[in-house]
PDB file of N, CA and C in Angstrom:
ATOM      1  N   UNK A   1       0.856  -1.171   0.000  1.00  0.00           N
ATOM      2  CA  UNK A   1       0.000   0.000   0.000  1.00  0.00           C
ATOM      3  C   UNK A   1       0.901   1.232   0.000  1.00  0.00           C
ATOM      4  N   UNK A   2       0.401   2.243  -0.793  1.00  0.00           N
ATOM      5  CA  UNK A   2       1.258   3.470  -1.052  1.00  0.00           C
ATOM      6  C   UNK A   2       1.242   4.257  -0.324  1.00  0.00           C
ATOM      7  N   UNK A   3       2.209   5.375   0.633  1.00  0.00           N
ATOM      8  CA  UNK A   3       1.829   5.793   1.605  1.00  0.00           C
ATOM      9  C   UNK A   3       0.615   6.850   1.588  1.00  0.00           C
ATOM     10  N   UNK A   4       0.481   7.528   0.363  1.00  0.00           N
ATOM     11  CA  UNK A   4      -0.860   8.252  -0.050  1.00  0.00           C
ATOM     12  C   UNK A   4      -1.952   7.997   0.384  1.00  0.00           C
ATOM     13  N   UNK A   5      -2.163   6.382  -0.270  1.00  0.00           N
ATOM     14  CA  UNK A   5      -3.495   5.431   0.568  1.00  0.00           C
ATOM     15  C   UNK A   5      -3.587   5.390   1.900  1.00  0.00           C
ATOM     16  N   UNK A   6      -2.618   4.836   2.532  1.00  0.00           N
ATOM     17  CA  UNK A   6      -2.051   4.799   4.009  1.00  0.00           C
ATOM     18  C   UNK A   6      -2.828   6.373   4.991  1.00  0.00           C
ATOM     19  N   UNK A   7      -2.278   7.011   4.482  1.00  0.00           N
ATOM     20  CA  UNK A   7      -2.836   8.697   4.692  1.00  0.00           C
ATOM     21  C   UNK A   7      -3.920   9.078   4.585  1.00  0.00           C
ATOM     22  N   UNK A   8      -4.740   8.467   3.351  1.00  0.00           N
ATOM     23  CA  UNK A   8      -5.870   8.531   3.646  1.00  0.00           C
ATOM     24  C   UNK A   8      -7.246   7.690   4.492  1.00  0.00           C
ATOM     25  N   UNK A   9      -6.938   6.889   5.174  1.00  0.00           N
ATOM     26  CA  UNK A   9      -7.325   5.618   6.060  1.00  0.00           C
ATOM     27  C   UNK A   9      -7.483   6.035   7.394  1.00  0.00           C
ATOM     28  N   UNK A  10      -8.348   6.607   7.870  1.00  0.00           N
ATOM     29  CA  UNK A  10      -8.403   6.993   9.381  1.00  0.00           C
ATOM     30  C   UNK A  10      -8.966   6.104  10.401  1.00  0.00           C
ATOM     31  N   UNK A  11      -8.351   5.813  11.213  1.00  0.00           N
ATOM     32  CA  UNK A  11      -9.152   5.303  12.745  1.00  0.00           C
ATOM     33  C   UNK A  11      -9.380   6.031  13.811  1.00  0.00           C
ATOM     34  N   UNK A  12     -10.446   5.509  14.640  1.00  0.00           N
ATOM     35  CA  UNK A  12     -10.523   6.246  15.784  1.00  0.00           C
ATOM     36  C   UNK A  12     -11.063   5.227  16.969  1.00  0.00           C
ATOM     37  N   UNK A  13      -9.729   5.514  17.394  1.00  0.00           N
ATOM     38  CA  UNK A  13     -10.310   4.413  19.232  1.00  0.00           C
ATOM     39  C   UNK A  13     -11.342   4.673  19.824  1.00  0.00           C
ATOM     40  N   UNK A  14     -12.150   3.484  19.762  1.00  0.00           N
ATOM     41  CA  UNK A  14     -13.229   3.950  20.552  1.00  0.00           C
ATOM     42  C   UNK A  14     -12.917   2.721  21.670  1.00  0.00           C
ATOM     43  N   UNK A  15     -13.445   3.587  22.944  1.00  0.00           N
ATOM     44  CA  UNK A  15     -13.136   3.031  24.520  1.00  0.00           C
ATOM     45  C   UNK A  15     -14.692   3.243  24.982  1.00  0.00           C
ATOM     46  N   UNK A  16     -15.475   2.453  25.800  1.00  0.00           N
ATOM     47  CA  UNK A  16     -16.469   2.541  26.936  1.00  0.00           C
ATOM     48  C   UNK A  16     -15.882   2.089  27.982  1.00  0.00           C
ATOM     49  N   UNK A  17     -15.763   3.594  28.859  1.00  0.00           N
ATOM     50  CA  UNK A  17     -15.942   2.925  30.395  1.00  0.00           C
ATOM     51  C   UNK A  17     -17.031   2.469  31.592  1.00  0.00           C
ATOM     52  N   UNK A  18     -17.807   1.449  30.313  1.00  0.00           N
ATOM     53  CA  UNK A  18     -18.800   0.829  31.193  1.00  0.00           C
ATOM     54  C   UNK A  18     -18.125  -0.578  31.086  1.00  0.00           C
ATOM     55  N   UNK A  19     -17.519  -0.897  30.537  1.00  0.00           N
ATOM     56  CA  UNK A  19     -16.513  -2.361  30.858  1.00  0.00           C
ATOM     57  C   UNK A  19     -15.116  -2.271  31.061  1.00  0.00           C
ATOM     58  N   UNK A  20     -14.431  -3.255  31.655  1.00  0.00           N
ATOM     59  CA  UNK A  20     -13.050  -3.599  31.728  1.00  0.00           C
ATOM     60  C   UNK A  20     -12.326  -2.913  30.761  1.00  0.00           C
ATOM     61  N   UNK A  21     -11.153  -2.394  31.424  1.00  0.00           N
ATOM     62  CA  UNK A  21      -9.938  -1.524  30.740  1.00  0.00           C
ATOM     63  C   UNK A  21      -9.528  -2.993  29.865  1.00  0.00           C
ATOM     64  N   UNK A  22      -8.963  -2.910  28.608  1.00  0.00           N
ATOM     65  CA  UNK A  22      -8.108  -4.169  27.768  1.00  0.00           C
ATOM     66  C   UNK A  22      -7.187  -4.831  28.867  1.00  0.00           C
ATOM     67  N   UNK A  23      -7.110  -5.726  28.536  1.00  0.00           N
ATOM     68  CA  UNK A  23      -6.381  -6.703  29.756  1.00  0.00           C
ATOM     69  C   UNK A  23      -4.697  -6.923  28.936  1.00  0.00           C
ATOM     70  N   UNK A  24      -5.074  -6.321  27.997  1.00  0.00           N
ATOM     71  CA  UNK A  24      -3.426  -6.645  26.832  1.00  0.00           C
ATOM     72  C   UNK A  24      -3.464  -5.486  26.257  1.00  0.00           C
ATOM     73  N   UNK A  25      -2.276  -4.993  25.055  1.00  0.00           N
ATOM     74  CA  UNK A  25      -1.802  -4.010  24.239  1.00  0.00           C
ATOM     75  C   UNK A  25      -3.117  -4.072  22.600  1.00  0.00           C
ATOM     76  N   UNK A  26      -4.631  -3.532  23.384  1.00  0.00           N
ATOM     77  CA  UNK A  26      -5.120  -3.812  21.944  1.00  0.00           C
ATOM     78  C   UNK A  26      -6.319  -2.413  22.530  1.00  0.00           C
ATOM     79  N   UNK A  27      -6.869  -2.619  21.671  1.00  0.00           N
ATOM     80  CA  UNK A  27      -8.339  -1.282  21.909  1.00  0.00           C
ATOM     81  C   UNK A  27      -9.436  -2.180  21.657  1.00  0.00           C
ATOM     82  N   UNK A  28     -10.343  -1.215  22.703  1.00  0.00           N
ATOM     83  CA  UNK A  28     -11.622  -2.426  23.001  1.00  0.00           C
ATOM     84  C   UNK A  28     -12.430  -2.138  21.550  1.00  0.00           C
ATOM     85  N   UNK A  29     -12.057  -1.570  20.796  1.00  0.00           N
ATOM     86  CA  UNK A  29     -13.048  -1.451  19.398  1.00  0.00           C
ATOM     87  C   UNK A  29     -11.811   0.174  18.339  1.00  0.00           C
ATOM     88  N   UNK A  30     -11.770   0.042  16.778  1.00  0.00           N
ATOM     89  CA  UNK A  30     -11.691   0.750  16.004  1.00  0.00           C
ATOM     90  C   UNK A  30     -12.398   0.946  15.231  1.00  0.00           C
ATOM     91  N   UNK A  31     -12.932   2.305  15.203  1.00  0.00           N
ATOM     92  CA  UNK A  31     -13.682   2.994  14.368  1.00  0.00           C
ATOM     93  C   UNK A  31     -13.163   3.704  12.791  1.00  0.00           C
ATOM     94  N   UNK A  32     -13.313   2.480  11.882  1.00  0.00           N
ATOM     95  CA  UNK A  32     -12.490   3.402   9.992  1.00  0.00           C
ATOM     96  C   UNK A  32     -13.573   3.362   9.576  1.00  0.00           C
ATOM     97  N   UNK A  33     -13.782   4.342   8.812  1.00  0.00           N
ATOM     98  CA  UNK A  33     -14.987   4.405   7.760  1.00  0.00           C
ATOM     99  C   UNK A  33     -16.052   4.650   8.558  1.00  0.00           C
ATOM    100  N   UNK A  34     -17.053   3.832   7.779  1.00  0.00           N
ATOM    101  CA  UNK A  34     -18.769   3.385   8.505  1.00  0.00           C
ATOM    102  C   UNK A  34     -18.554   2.271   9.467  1.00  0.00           C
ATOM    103  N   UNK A  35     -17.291   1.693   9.512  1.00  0.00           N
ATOM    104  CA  UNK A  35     -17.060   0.356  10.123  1.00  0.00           C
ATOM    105  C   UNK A  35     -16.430   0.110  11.311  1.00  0.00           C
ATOM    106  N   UNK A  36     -17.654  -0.508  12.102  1.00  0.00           N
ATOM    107  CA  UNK A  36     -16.798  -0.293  13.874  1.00  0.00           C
ATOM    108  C   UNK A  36     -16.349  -2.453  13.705  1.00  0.00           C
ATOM    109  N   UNK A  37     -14.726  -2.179  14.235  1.00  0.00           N
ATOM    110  CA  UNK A  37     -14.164  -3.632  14.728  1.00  0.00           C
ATOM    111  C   UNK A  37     -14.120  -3.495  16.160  1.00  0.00           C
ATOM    112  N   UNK A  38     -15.016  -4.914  16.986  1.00  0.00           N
ATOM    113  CA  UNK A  38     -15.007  -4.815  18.261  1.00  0.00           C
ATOM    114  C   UNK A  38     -13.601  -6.042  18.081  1.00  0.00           C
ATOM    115  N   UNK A  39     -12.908  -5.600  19.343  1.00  0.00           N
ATOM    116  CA  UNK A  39     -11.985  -6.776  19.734  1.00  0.00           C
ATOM    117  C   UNK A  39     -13.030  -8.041  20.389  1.00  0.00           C
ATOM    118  N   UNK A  40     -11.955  -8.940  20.973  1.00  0.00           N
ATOM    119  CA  UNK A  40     -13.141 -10.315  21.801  1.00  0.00           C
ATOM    120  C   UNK A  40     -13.355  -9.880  22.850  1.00  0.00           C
ATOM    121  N   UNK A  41     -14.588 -10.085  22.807  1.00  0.00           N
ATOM    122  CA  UNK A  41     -14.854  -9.427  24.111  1.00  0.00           C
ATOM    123  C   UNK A  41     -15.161 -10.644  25.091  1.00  0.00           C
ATOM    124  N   UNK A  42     -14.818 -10.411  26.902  1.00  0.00           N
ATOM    125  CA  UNK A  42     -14.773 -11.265  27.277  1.00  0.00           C
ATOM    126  C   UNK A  42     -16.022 -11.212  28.593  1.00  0.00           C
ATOM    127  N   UNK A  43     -16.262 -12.270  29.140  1.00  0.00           N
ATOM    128  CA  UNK A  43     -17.551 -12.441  30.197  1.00  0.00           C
ATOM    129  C   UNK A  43     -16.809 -11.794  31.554  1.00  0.00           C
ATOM    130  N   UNK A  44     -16.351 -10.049  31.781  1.00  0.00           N
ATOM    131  CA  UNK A  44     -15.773  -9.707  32.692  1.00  0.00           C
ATOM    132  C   UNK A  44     -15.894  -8.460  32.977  1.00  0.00           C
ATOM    133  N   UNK A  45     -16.261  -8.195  34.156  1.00  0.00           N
ATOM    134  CA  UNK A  45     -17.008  -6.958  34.917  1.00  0.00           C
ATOM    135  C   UNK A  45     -16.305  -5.885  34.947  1.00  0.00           C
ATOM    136  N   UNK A  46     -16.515  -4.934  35.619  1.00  0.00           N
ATOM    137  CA  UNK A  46     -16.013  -3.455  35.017  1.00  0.00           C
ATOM    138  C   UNK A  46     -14.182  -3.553  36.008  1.00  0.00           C
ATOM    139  N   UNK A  47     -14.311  -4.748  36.826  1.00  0.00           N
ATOM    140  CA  UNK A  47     -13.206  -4.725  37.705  1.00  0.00           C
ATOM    141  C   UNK A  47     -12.757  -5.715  37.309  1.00  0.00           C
ATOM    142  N   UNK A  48     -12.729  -6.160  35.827  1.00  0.00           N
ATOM    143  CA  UNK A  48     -12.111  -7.668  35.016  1.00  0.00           C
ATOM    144  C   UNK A  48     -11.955  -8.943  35.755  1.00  0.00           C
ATOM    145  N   UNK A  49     -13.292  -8.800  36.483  1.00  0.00           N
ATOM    146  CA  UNK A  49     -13.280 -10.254  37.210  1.00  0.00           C
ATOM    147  C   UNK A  49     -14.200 -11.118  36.634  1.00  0.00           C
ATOM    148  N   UNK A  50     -14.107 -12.551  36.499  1.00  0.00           N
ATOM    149  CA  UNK A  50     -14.906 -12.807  35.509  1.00  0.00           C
ATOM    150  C   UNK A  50     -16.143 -13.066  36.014  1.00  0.00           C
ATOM    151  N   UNK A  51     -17.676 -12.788  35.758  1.00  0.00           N
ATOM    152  CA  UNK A  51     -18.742 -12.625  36.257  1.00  0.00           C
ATOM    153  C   UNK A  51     -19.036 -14.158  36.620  1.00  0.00           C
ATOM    154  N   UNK A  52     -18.758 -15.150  35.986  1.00  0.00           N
ATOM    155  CA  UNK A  52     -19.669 -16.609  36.177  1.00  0.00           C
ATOM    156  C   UNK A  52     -20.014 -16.671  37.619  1.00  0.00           C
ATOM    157  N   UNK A  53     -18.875 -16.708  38.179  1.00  0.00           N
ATOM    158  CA  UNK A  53     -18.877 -16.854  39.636  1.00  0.00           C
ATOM    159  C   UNK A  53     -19.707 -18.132  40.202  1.00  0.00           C
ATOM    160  N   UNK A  54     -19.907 -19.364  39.393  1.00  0.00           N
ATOM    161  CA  UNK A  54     -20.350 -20.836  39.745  1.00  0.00           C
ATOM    162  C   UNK A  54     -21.763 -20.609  38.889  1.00  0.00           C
ATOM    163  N   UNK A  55     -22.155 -19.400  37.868  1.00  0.00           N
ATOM    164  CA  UNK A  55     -23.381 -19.254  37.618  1.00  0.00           C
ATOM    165  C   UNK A  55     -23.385 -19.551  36.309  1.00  0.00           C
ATOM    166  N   UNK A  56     -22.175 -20.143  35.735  1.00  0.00           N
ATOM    167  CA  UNK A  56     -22.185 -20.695  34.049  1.00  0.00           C
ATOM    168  C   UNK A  56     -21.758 -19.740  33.056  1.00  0.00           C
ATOM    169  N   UNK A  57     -22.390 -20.365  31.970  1.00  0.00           N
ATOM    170  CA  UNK A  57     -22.332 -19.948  30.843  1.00  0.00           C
ATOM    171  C   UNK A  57     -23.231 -19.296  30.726  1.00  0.00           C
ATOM    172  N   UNK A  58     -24.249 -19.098  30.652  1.00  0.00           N
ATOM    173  CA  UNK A  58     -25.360 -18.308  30.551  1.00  0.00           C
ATOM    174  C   UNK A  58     -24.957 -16.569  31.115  1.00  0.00           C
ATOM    175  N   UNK A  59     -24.672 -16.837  32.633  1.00  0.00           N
ATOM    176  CA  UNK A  59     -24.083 -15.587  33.101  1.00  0.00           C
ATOM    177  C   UNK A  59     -22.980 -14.900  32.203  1.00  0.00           C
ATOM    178  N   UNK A  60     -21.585 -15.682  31.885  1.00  0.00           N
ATOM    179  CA  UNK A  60     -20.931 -15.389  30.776  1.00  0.00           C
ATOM    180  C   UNK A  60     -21.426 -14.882  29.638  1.00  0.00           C
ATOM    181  N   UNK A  61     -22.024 -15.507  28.815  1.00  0.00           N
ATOM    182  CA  UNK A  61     -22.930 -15.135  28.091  1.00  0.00           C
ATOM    183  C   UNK A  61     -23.694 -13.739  27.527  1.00  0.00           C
ATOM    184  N   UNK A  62     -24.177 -13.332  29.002  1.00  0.00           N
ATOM    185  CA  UNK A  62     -25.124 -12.103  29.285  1.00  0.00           C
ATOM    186  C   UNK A  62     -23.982 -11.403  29.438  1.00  0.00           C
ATOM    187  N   UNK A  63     -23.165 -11.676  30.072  1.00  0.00           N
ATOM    188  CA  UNK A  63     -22.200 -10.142  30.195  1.00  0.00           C
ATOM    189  C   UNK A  63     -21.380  -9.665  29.723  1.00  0.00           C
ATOM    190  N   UNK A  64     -20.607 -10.725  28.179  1.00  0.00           N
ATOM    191  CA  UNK A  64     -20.094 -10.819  27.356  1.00  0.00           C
ATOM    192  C   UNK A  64     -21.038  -9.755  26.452  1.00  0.00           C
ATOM    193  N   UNK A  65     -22.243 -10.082  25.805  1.00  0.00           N
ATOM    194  CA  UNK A  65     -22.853  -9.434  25.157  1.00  0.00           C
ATOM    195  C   UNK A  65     -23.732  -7.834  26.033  1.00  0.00           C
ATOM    196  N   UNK A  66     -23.836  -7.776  27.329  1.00  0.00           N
ATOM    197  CA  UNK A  66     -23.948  -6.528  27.726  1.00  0.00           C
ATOM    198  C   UNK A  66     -22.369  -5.650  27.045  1.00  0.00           C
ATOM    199  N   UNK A  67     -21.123  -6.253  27.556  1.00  0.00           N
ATOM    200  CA  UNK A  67     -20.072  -5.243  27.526  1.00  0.00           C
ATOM    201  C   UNK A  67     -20.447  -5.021  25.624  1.00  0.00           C
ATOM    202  N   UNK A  68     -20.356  -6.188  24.967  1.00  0.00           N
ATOM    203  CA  UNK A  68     -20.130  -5.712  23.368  1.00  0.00           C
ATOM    204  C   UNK A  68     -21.498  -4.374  23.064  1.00  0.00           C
ATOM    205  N   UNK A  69     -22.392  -4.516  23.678  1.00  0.00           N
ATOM    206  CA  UNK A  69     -23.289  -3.555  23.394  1.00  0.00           C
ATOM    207  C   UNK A  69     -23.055  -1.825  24.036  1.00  0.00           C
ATOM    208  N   UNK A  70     -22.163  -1.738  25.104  1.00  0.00           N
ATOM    209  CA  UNK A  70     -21.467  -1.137  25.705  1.00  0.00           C
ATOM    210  C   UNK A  70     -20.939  -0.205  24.779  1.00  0.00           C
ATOM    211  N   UNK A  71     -19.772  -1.462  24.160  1.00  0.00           N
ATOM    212  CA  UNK A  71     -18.758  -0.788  23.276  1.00  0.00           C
ATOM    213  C   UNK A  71     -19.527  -0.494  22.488  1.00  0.00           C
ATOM    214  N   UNK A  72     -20.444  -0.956  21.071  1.00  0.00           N
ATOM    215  CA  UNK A  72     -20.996  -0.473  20.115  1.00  0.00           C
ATOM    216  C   UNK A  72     -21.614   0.786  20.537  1.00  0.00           C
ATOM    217  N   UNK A  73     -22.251   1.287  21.660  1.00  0.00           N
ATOM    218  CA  UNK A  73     -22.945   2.414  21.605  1.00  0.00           C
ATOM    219  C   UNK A  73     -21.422   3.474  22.004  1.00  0.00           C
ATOM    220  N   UNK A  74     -20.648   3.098  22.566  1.00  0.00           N
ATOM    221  CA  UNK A  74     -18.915   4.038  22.522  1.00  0.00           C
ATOM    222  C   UNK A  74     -19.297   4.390  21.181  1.00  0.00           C
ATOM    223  N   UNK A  75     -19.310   3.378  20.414  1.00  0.00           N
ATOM    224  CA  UNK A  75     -18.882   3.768  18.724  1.00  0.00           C
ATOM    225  C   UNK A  75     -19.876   4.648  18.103  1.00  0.00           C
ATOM    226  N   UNK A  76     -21.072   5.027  18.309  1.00  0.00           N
ATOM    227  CA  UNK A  76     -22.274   5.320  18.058  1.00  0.00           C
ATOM    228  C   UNK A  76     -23.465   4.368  17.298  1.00  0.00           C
ATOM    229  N   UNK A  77     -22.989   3.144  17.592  1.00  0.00           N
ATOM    230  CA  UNK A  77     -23.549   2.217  16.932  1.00  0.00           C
ATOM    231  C   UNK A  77     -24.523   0.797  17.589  1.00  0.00           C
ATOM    232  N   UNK A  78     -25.217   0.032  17.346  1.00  0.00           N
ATOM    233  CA  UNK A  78     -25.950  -0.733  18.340  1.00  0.00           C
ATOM    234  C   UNK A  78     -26.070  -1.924  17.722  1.00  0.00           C
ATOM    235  N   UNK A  79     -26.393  -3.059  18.286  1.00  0.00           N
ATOM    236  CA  UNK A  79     -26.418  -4.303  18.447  1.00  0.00           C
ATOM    237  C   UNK A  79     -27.793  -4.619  17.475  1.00  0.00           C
ATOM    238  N   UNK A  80     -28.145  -3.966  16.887  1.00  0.00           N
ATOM    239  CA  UNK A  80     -28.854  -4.207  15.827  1.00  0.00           C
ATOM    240  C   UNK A  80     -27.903  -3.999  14.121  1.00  0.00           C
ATOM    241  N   UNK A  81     -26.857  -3.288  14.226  1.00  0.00           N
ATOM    242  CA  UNK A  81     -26.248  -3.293  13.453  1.00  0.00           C
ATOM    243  C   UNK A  81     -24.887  -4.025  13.114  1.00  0.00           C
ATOM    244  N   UNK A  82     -24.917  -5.057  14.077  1.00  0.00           N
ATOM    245  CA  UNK A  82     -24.139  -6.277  13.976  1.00  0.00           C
ATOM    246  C   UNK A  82     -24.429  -7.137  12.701  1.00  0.00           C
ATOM    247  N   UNK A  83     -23.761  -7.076  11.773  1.00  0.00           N
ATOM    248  CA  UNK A  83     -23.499  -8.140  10.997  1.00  0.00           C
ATOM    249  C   UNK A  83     -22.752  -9.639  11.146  1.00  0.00           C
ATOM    250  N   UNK A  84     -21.920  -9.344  11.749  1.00  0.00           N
ATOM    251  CA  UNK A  84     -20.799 -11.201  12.465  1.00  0.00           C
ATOM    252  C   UNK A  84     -20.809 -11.070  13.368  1.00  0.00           C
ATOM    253  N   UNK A  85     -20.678 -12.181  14.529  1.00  0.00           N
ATOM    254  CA  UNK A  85     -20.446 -12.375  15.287  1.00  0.00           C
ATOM    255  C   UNK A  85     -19.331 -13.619  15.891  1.00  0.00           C
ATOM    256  N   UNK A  86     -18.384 -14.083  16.225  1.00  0.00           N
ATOM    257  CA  UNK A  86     -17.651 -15.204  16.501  1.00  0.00           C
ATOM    258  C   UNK A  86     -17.708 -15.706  18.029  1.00  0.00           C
ATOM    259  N   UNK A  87     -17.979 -16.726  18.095  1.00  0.00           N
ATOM    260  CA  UNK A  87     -18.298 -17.046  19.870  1.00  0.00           C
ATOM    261  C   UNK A  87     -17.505 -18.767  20.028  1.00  0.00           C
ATOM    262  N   UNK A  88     -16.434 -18.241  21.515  1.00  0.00           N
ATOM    263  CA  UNK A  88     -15.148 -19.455  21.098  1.00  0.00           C
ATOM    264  C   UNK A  88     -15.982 -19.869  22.769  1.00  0.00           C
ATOM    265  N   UNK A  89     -16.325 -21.021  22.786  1.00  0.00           N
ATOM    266  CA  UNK A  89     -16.962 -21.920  23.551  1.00  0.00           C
ATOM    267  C   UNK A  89     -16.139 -22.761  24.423  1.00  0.00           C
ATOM    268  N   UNK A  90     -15.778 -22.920  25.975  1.00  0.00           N
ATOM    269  CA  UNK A  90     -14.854 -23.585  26.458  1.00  0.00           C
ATOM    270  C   UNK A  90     -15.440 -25.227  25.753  1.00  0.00           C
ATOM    271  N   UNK A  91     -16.517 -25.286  25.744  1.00  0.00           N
ATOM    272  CA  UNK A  91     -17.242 -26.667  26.284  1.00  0.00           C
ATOM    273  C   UNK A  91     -18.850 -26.371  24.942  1.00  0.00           C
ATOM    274  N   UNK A  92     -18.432 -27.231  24.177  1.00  0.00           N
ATOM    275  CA  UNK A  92     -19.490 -27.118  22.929  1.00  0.00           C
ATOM    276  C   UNK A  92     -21.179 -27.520  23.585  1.00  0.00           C
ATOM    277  N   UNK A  93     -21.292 -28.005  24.482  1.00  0.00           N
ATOM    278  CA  UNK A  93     -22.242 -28.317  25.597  1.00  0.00           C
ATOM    279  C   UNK A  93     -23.088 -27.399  25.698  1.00  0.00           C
ATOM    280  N   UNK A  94     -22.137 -26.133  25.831  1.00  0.00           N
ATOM    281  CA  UNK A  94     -22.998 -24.553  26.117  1.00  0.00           C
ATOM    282  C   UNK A  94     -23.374 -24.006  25.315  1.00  0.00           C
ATOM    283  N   UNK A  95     -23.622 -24.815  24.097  1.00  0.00           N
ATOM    284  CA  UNK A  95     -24.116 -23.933  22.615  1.00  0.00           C
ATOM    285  C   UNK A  95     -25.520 -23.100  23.041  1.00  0.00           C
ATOM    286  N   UNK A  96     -26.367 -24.231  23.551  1.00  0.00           N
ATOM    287  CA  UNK A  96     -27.848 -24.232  23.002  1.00  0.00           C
ATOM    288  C   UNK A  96     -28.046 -22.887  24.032  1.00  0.00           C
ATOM    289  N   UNK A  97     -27.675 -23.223  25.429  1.00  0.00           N
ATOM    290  CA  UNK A  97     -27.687 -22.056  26.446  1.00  0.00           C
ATOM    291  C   UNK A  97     -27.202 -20.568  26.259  1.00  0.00           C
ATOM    292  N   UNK A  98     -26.078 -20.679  25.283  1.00  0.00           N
ATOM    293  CA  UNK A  98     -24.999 -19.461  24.852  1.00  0.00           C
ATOM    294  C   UNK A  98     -26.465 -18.943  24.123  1.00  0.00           C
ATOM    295  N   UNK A  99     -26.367 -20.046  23.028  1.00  0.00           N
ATOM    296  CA  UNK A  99     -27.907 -19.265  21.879  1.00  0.00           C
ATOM    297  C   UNK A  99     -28.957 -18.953  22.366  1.00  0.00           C
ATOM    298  N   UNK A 100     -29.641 -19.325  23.577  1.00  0.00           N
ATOM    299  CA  UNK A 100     -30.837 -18.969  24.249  1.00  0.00           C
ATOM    300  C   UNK A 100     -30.553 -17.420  24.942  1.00  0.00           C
ATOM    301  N   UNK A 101     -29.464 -17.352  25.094  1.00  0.00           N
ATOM    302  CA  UNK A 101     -29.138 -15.947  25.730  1.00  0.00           C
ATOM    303  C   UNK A 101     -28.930 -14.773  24.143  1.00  0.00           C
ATOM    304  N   UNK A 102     -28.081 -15.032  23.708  1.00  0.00           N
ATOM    305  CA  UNK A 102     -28.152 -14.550  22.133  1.00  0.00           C
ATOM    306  C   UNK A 102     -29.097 -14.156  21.388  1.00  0.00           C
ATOM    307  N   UNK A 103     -30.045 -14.725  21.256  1.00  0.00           N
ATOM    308  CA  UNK A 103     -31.601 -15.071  20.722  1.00  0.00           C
ATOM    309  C   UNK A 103     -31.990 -13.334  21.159  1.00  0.00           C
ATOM    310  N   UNK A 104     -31.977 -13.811  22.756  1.00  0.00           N
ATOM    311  CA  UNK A 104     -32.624 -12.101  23.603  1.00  0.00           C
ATOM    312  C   UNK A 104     -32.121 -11.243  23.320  1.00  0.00           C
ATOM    313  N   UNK A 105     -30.762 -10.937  22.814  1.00  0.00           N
ATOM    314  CA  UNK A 105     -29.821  -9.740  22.223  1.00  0.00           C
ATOM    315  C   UNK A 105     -29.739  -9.343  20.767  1.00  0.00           C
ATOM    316  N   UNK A 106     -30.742 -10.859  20.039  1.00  0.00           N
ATOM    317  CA  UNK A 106     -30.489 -10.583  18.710  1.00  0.00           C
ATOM    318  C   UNK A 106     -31.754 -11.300  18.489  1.00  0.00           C
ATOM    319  N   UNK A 107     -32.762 -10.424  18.455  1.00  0.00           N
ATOM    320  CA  UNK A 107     -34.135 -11.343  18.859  1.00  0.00           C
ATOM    321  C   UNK A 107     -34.870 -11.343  16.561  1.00  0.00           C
ATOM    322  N   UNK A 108     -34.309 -10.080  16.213  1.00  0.00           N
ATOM    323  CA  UNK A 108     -34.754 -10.256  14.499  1.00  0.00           C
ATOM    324  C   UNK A 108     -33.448 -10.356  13.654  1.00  0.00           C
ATOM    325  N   UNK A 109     -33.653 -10.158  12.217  1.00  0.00           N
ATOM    326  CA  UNK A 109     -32.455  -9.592  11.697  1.00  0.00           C
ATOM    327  C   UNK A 109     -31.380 -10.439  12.078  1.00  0.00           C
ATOM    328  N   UNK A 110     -30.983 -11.381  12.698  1.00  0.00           N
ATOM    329  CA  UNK A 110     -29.751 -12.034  13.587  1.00  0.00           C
ATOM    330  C   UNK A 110     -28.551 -11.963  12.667  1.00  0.00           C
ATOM    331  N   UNK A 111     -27.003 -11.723  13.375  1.00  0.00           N
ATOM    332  CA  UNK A 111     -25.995 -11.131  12.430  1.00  0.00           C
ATOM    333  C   UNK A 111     -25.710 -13.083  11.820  1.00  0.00           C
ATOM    334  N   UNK A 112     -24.686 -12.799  10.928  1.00  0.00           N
ATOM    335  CA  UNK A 112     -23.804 -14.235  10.757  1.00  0.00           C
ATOM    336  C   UNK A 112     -22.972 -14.898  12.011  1.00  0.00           C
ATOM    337  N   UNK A 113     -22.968 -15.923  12.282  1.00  0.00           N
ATOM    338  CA  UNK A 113     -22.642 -16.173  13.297  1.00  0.00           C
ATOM    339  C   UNK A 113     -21.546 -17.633  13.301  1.00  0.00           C
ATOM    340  N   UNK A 114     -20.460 -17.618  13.755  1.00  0.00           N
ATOM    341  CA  UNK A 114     -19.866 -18.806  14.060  1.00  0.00           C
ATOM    342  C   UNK A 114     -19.422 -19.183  15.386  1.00  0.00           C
ATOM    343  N   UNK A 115     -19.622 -20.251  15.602  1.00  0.00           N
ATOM    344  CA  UNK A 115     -18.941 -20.771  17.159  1.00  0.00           C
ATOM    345  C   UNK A 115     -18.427 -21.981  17.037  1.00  0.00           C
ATOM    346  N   UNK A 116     -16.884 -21.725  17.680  1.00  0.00           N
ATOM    347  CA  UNK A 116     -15.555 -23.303  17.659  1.00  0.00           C
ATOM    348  C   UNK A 116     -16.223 -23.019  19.017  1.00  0.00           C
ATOM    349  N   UNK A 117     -15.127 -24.596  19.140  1.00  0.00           N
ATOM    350  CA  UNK A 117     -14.729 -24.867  21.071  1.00  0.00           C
ATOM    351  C   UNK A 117     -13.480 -25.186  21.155  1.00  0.00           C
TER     352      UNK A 117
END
């Protein structure tokens, strides 16, 4: 890429401090173009502890997708305008439960979706 192009390519960090500071050297979401990239977001409270607390996947789940909705409205953007989604599963077990929680966050319209374990 030519540095011209390069120059013309803008980002802009977008941060919500309604979730956990990055736990590593990355930004919780970049804003180029029309196009917001969320990083992975993880099932962990505003004090990066992880919420399950003996209450599952489901709890994970919910608070994983509270923080991503978090960040999208940082960006000016909302959880209706999700197109992909990727969801990495300790235990493939927790699909149906992960999706029953999902379902409520993405109740029409639902983005593309993949999930490993």
């Amino acid at each position: 890429m030519s540095d011209t192009v390069a120059h013309k390519v803008t980002k802009t960090i977008v941060t919500s401090p309604e979730i956990y500071k990055p736990v590593g050297p990355y930004s919780q979401a970049i804003l180029t173009g029309h196009t917001l990239y969320i990083s992975g977001v993880l099932g962990l409270d505003q004090q990066a502890q992880l919420v399950c607390g003996g209450r599952g996947a489901e709890a994970e789940a919910r608070q994983v997708l509270n923080n991503m909705k978090h960040v999208l409205e940082a960006g000016g953007s909302s959880l209706a305008a999700v197109v992909k989604t990727t969801i990495l599963l300790r235990d493939m077990d927790d699909f149906q439960v992960v999706n029953q929680v999902y379902a409520e966050y993405f109740p029409r319209d639902c983005p593309a979706m993949a999930t490993y374990q």
